[in-house]
Protein backbone atom coordinates (compact mmCIF):
# COMPACT_ATOMS: atom_id res chain seq x y z
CA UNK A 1 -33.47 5.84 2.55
CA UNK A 2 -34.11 1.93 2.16
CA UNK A 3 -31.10 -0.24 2.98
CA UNK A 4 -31.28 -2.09 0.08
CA UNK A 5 -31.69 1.45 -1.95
CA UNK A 6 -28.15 2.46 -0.04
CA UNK A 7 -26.51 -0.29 -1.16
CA UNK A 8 -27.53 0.00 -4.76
CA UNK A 9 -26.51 4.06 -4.94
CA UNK A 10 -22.99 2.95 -3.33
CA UNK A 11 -22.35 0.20 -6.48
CA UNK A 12 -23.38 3.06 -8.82
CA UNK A 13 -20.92 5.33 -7.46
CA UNK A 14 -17.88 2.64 -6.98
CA UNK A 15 -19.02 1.78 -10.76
CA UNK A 16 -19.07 5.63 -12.33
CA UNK A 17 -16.24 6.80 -9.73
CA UNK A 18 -13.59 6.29 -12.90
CA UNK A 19 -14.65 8.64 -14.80
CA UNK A 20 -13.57 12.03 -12.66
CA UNK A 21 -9.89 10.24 -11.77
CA UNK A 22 -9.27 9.59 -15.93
CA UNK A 23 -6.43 12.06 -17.53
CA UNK A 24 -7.97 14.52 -19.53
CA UNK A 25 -8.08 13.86 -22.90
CA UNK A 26 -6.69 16.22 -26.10
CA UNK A 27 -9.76 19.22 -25.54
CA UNK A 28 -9.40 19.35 -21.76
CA UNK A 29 -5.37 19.68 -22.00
CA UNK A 30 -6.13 22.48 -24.59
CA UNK A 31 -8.06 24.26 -21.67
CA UNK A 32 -4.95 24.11 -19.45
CA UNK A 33 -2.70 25.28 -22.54
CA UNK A 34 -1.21 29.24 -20.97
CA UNK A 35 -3.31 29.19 -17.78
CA UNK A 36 -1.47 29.86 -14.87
CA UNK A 37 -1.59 27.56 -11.54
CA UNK A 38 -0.09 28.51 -8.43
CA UNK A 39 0.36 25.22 -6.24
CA UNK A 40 1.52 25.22 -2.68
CA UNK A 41 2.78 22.13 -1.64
CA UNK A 42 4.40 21.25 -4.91
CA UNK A 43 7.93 19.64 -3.70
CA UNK A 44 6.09 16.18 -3.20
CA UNK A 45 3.25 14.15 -3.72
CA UNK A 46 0.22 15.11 -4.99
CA UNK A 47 1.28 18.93 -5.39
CA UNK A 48 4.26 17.19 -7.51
CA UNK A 49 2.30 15.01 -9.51
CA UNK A 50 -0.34 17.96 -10.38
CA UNK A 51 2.77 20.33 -11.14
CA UNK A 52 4.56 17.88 -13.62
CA UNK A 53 0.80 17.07 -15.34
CA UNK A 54 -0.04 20.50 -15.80
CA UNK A 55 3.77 21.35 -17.26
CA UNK A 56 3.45 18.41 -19.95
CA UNK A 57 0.36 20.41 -20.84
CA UNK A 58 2.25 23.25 -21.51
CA UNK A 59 0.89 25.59 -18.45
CA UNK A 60 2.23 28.47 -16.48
CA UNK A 61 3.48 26.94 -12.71
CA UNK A 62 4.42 28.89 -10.07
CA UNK A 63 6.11 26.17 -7.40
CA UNK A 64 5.85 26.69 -3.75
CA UNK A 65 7.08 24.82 -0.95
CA UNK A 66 9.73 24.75 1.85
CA UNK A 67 12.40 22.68 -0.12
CA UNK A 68 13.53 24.92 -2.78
CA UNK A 69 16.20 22.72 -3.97
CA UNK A 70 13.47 20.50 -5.12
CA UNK A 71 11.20 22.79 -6.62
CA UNK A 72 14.30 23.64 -8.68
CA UNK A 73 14.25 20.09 -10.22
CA UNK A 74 10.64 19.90 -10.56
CA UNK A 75 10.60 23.25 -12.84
CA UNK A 76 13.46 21.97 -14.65
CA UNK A 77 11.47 19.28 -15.76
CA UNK A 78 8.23 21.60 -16.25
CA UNK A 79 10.54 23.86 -18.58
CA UNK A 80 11.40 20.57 -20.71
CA UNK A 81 8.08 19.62 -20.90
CA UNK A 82 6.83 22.74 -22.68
CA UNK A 83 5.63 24.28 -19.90
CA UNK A 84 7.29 27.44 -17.70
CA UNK A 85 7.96 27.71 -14.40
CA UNK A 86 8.50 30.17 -11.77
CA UNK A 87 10.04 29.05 -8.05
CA UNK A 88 9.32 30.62 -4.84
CA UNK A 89 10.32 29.17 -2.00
CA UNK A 90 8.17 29.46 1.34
CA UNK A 91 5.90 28.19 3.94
CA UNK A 92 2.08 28.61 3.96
CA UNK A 93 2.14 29.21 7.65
CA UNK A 94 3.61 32.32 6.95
CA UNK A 95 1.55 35.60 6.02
CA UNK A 96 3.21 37.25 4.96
CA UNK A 97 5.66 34.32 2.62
CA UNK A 98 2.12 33.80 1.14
CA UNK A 99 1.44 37.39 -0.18
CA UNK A 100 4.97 37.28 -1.65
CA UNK A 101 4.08 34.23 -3.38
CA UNK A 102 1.01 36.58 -4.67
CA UNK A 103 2.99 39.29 -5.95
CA UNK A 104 5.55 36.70 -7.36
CA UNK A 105 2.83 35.41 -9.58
CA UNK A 106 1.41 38.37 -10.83
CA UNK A 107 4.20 39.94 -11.72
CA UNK A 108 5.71 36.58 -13.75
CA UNK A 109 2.62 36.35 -15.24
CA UNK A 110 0.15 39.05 -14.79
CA UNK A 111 -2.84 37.22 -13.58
CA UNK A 112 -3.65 33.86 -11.74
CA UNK A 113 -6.03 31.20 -13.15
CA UNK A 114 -5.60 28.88 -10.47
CA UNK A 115 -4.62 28.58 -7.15
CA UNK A 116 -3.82 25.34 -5.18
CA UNK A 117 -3.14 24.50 -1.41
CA UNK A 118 -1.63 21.15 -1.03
CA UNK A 119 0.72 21.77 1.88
CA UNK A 120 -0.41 19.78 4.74
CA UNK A 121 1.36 17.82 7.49
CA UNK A 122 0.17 15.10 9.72
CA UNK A 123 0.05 13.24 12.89
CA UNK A 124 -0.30 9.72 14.10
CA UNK A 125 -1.53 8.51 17.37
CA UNK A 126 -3.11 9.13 20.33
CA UNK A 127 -4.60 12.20 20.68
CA UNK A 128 -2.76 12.54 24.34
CA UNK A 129 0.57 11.00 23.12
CA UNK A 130 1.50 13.37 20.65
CA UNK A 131 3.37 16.73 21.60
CA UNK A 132 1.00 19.69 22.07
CA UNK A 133 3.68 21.49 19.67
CA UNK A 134 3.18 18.93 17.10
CA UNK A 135 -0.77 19.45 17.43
CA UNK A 136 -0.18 23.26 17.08
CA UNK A 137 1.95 23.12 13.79
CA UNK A 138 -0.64 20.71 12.44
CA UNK A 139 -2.99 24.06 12.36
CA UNK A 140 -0.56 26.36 11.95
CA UNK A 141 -0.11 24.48 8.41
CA UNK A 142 -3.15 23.34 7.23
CA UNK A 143 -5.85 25.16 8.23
CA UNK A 144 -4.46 28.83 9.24
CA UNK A 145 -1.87 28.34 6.27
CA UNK A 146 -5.19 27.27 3.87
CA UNK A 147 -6.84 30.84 5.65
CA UNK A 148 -3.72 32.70 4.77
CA UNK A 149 -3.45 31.05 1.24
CA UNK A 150 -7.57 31.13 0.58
CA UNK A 151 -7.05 34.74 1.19
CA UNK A 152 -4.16 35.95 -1.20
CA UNK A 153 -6.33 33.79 -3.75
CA UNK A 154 -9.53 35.30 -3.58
CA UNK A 155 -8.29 38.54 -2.94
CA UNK A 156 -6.48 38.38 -6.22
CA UNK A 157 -9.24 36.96 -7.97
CA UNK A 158 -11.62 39.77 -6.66
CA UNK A 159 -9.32 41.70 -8.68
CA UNK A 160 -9.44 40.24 -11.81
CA UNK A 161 -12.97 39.04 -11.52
CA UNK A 162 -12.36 35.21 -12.06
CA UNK A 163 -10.19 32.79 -10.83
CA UNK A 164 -10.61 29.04 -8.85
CA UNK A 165 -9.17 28.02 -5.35
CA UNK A 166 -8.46 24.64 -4.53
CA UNK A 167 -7.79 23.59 -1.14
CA UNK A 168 -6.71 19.87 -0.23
CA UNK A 169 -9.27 18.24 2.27
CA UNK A 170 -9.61 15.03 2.93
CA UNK A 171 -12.18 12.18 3.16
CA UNK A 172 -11.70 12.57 6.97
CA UNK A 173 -12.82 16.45 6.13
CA UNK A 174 -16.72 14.65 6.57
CA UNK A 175 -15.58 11.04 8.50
CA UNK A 176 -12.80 11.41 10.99
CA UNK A 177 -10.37 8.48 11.76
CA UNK A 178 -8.99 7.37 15.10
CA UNK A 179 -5.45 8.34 15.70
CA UNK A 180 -5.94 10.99 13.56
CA UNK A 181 -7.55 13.33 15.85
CA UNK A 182 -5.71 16.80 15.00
CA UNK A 183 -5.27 16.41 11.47
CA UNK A 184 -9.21 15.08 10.87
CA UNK A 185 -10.33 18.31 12.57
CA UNK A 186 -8.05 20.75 10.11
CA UNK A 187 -9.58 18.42 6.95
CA UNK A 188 -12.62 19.41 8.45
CA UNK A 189 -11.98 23.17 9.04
CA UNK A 190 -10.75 23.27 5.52
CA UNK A 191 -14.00 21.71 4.26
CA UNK A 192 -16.68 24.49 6.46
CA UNK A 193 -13.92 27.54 5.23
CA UNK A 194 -14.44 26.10 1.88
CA UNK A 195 -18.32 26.38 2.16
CA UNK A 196 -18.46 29.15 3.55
CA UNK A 197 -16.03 31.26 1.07
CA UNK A 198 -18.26 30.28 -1.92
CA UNK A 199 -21.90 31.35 -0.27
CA UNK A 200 -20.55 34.57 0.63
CA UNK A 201 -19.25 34.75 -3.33
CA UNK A 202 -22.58 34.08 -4.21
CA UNK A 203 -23.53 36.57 -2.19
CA UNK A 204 -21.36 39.62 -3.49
CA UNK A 205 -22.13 38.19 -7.03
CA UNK A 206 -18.54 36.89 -8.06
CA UNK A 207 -20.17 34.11 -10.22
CA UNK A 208 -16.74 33.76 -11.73
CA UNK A 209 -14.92 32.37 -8.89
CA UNK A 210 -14.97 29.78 -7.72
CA UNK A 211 -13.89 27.67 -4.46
CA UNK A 212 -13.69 24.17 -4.93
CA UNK A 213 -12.43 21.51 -2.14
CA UNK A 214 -10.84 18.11 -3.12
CA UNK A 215 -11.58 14.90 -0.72
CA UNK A 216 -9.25 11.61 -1.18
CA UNK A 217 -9.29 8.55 0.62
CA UNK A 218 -5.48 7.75 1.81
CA UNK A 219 -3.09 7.79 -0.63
CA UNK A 220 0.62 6.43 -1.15
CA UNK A 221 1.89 9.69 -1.22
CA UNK A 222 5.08 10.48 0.86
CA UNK A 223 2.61 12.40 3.55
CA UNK A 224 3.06 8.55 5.33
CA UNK A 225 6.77 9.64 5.19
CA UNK A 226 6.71 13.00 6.11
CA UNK A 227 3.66 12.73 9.15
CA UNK A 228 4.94 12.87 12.85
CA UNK A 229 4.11 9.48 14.20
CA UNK A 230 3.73 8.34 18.26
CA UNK A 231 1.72 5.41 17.26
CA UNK A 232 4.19 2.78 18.19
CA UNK A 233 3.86 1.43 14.47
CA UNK A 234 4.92 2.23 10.67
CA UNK A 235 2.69 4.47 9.06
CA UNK A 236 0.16 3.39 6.99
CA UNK A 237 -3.38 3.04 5.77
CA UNK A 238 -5.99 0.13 4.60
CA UNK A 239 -6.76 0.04 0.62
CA UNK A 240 -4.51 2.93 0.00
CA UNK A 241 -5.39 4.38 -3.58
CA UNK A 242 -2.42 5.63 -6.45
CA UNK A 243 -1.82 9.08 -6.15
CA UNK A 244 -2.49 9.43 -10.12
CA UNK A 245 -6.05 9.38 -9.13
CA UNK A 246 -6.51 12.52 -7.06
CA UNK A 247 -3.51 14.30 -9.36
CA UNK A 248 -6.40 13.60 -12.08
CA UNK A 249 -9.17 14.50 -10.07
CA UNK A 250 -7.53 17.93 -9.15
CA UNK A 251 -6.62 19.02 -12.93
CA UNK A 252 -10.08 18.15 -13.94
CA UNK A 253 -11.87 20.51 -11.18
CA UNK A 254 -9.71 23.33 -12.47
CA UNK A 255 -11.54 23.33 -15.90
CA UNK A 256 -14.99 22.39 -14.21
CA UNK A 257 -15.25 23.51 -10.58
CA UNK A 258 -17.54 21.80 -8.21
CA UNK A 259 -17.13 22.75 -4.45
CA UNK A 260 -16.64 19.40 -3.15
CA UNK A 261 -15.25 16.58 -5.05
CA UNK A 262 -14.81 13.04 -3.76
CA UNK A 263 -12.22 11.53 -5.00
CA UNK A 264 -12.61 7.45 -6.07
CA UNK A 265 -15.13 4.67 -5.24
CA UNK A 266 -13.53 4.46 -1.50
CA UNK A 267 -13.65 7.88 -0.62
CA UNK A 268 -17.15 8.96 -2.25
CA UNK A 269 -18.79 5.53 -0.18
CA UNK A 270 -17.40 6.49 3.18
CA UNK A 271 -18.90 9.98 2.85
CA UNK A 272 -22.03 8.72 2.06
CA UNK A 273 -21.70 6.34 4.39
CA UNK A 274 -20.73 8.72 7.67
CA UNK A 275 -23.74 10.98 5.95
CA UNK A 276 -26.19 8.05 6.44
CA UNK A 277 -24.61 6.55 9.50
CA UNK A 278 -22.29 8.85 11.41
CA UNK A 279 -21.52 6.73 14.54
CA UNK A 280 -21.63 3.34 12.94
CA UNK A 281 -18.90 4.47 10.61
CA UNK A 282 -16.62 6.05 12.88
CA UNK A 283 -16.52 3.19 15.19
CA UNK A 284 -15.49 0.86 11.62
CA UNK A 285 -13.01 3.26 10.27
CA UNK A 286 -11.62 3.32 13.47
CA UNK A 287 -11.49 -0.35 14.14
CA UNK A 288 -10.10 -0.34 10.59
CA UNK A 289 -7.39 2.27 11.56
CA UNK A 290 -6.73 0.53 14.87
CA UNK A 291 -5.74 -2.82 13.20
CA UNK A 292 -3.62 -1.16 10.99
CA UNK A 293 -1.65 1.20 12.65
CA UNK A 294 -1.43 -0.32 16.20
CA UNK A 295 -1.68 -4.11 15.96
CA UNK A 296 -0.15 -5.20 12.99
CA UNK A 297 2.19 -2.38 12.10
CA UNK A 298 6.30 -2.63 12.53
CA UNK A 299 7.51 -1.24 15.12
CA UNK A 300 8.90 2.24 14.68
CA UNK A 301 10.55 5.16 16.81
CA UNK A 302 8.60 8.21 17.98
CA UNK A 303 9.31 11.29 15.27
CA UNK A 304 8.02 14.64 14.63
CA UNK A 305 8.63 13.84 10.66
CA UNK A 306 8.65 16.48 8.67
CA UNK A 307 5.71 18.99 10.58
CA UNK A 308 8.51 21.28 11.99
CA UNK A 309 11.47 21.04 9.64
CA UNK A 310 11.31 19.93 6.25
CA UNK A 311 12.90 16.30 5.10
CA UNK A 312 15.11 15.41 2.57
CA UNK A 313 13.82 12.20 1.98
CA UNK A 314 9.98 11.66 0.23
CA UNK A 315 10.67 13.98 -2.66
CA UNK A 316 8.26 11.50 -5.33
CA UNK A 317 5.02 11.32 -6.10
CA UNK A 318 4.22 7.75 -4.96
CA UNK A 319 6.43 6.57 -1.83
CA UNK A 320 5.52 2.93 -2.13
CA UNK A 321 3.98 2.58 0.68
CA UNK A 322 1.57 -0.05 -0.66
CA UNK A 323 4.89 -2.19 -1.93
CA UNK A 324 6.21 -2.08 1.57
CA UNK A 325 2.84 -2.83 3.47
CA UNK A 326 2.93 -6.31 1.57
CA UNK A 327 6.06 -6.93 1.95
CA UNK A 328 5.37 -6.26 5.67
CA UNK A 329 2.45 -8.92 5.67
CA UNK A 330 4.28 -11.42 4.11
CA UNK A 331 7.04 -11.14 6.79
CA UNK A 332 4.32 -11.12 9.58
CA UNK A 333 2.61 -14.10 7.55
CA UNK A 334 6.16 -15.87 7.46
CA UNK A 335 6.61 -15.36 10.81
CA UNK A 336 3.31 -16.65 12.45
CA UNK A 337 3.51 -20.56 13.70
């Protein structure tokens, strides 16, 4: 491909990138209307924000995480909405939590429509700096807890002959960051199991179900919260996007599946991008990533966050971590001579 033909196909996408992050409109929440959606991952973030969507459309949500307390509130709010709710709490990187969670569902609500993973941890720094035990939770969580939730999905779809999985990746699922190391390489697990899943459905002729996986740039979500950090610095991101963007983009690929799904201008160009020019875009996001997180970030403490036990704190949807990253510059602006 031309340069100058690049740069024209990465304008149309930023330009037509809106219209798979818009809210459904009145047919497409009619669609959701009594279908049932199992999300893991739903006491925060996007998991949250795709729970509290689907229950003001009036759909069936079975609530997973490790804070029950807050999965409480959350269905609460689902019920009031018009929706129903059902709470189970438990983590994904348990087996045999995860079939419960299965049998839960089915026997609320007889069969499963939809099944989400959104439970994912993550961690900051340098690849030798951060505790091997931190590294091993990181795929204990979100790539064998995707296997072990991937599996009770399709399984139960075999069974029923339909269904759609949607597993969480990341834009870092196809163009790894620096200081990400461990969590870009379970994005990227998630992304080949993904792949893999739906040729072998083609295969076996299950043409009704479907395996779809969702890739966002970074997004003000508590996950900056909740990640174990032994970068030196805040967490934090470049060009963050709103999380109401990938909640969107996730309700939309449950009506229409498509196995990978970009998610926004930023995230659809950098995959493009890394397809075109592999090395010369992991050296940028990385220089990106680099200014960020290690020169111009507060200081902050080493912490494992939230990967081993769960937090209190970051129970929203957005964490305002945009807010407080220009508040930051404006006290490092003040500051300068």
């Amino acid at each position: 491909m031309k340069q100058s033909t690049f740069y024209w196909y990465a304008l149309a996408v930023l330009l037509l990138t809106g219209c798979g992050t818009a809210k459904l409109g009145p047919s497409g929440q009619k669609k959701i209307h009594g279908k049932t959606f199992v999300i893991i991952g739903a006491s925060s973030g996007f998991g949250r924000g795709v729970a509290e969507q689907l229950g003001a459309y009036k759909a069936n949500v079975v609530l997973a995480a490790r804070r029950g307390s807050v999965l409480e509130e959350i269905a609460a709010g689902i019920r009031q909405a018009g929706g129903t709710a059902l709470v189970v709490p438990m983590d994904i990187s348990d087996p045999q939590a995860v079939e419960h969670l299965a049998e839960a569902a089915v026997t609320r609500y007889g069969t499963v429509d939809v099944w989400i993973n959104m439970a994912g941890v993550g961690a900051i720094g340098r690849f030798w700096e951060i505790p091997l035990a931190d590294q091993a939770r990181l795929v204990d969580v979100n790539l064998t807890g995707f296997i072990y939730g991937s599996y009770a999905a399709i399984t139960l779809f075999r069974k029923q002959g339909y269904g759609t999985l949607i597993n969480m990746g990341s834009v870092e699922s196809n163009s790894p960051i620096a200081y990400h190391a461990s969590y870009a390489a379970t994005k990227a697990g998630i992304l080949n199991l993904g792949q893999a899943i739906n040729q072998e459905l083609r295969l076996s002729g299950h043409k009704q179900i479907k395996v779809v996986t969702i890739k966002p740039w970074a997004v003000d979500t508590p996950f900056w919260r909740h990640a174990a950090n032994y970068s030196g610095g805040t967490p934090r991101m470049a060009a963050m996007d709103p999380p109401e963007k990938v909640i969107n983009a996730v309700i939309r690929r449950a009506i229409r599946p498509r196995k990978q799904a970009a998610v926004g201008g930023k995230a659809k160009v950098a995959v493009i991008f890394h397809r075109l020019l592999p090395h010369f875009t992991e050296r940028i996001s990385a220089n990106i990533a680099h200014k960020y997180q290690v020169e111009n970030a507060p200081p902050a403490p080493p912490t494992s966050g939230s990967v081993h036990e769960p937090m209190e704190a970051g129970t929203g949807v957005d964490d305002g971590v945009r807010q407080r990253m220009k508040k930051e510059k404006e006290a490092r602006r003040k500051s300068q001579p």
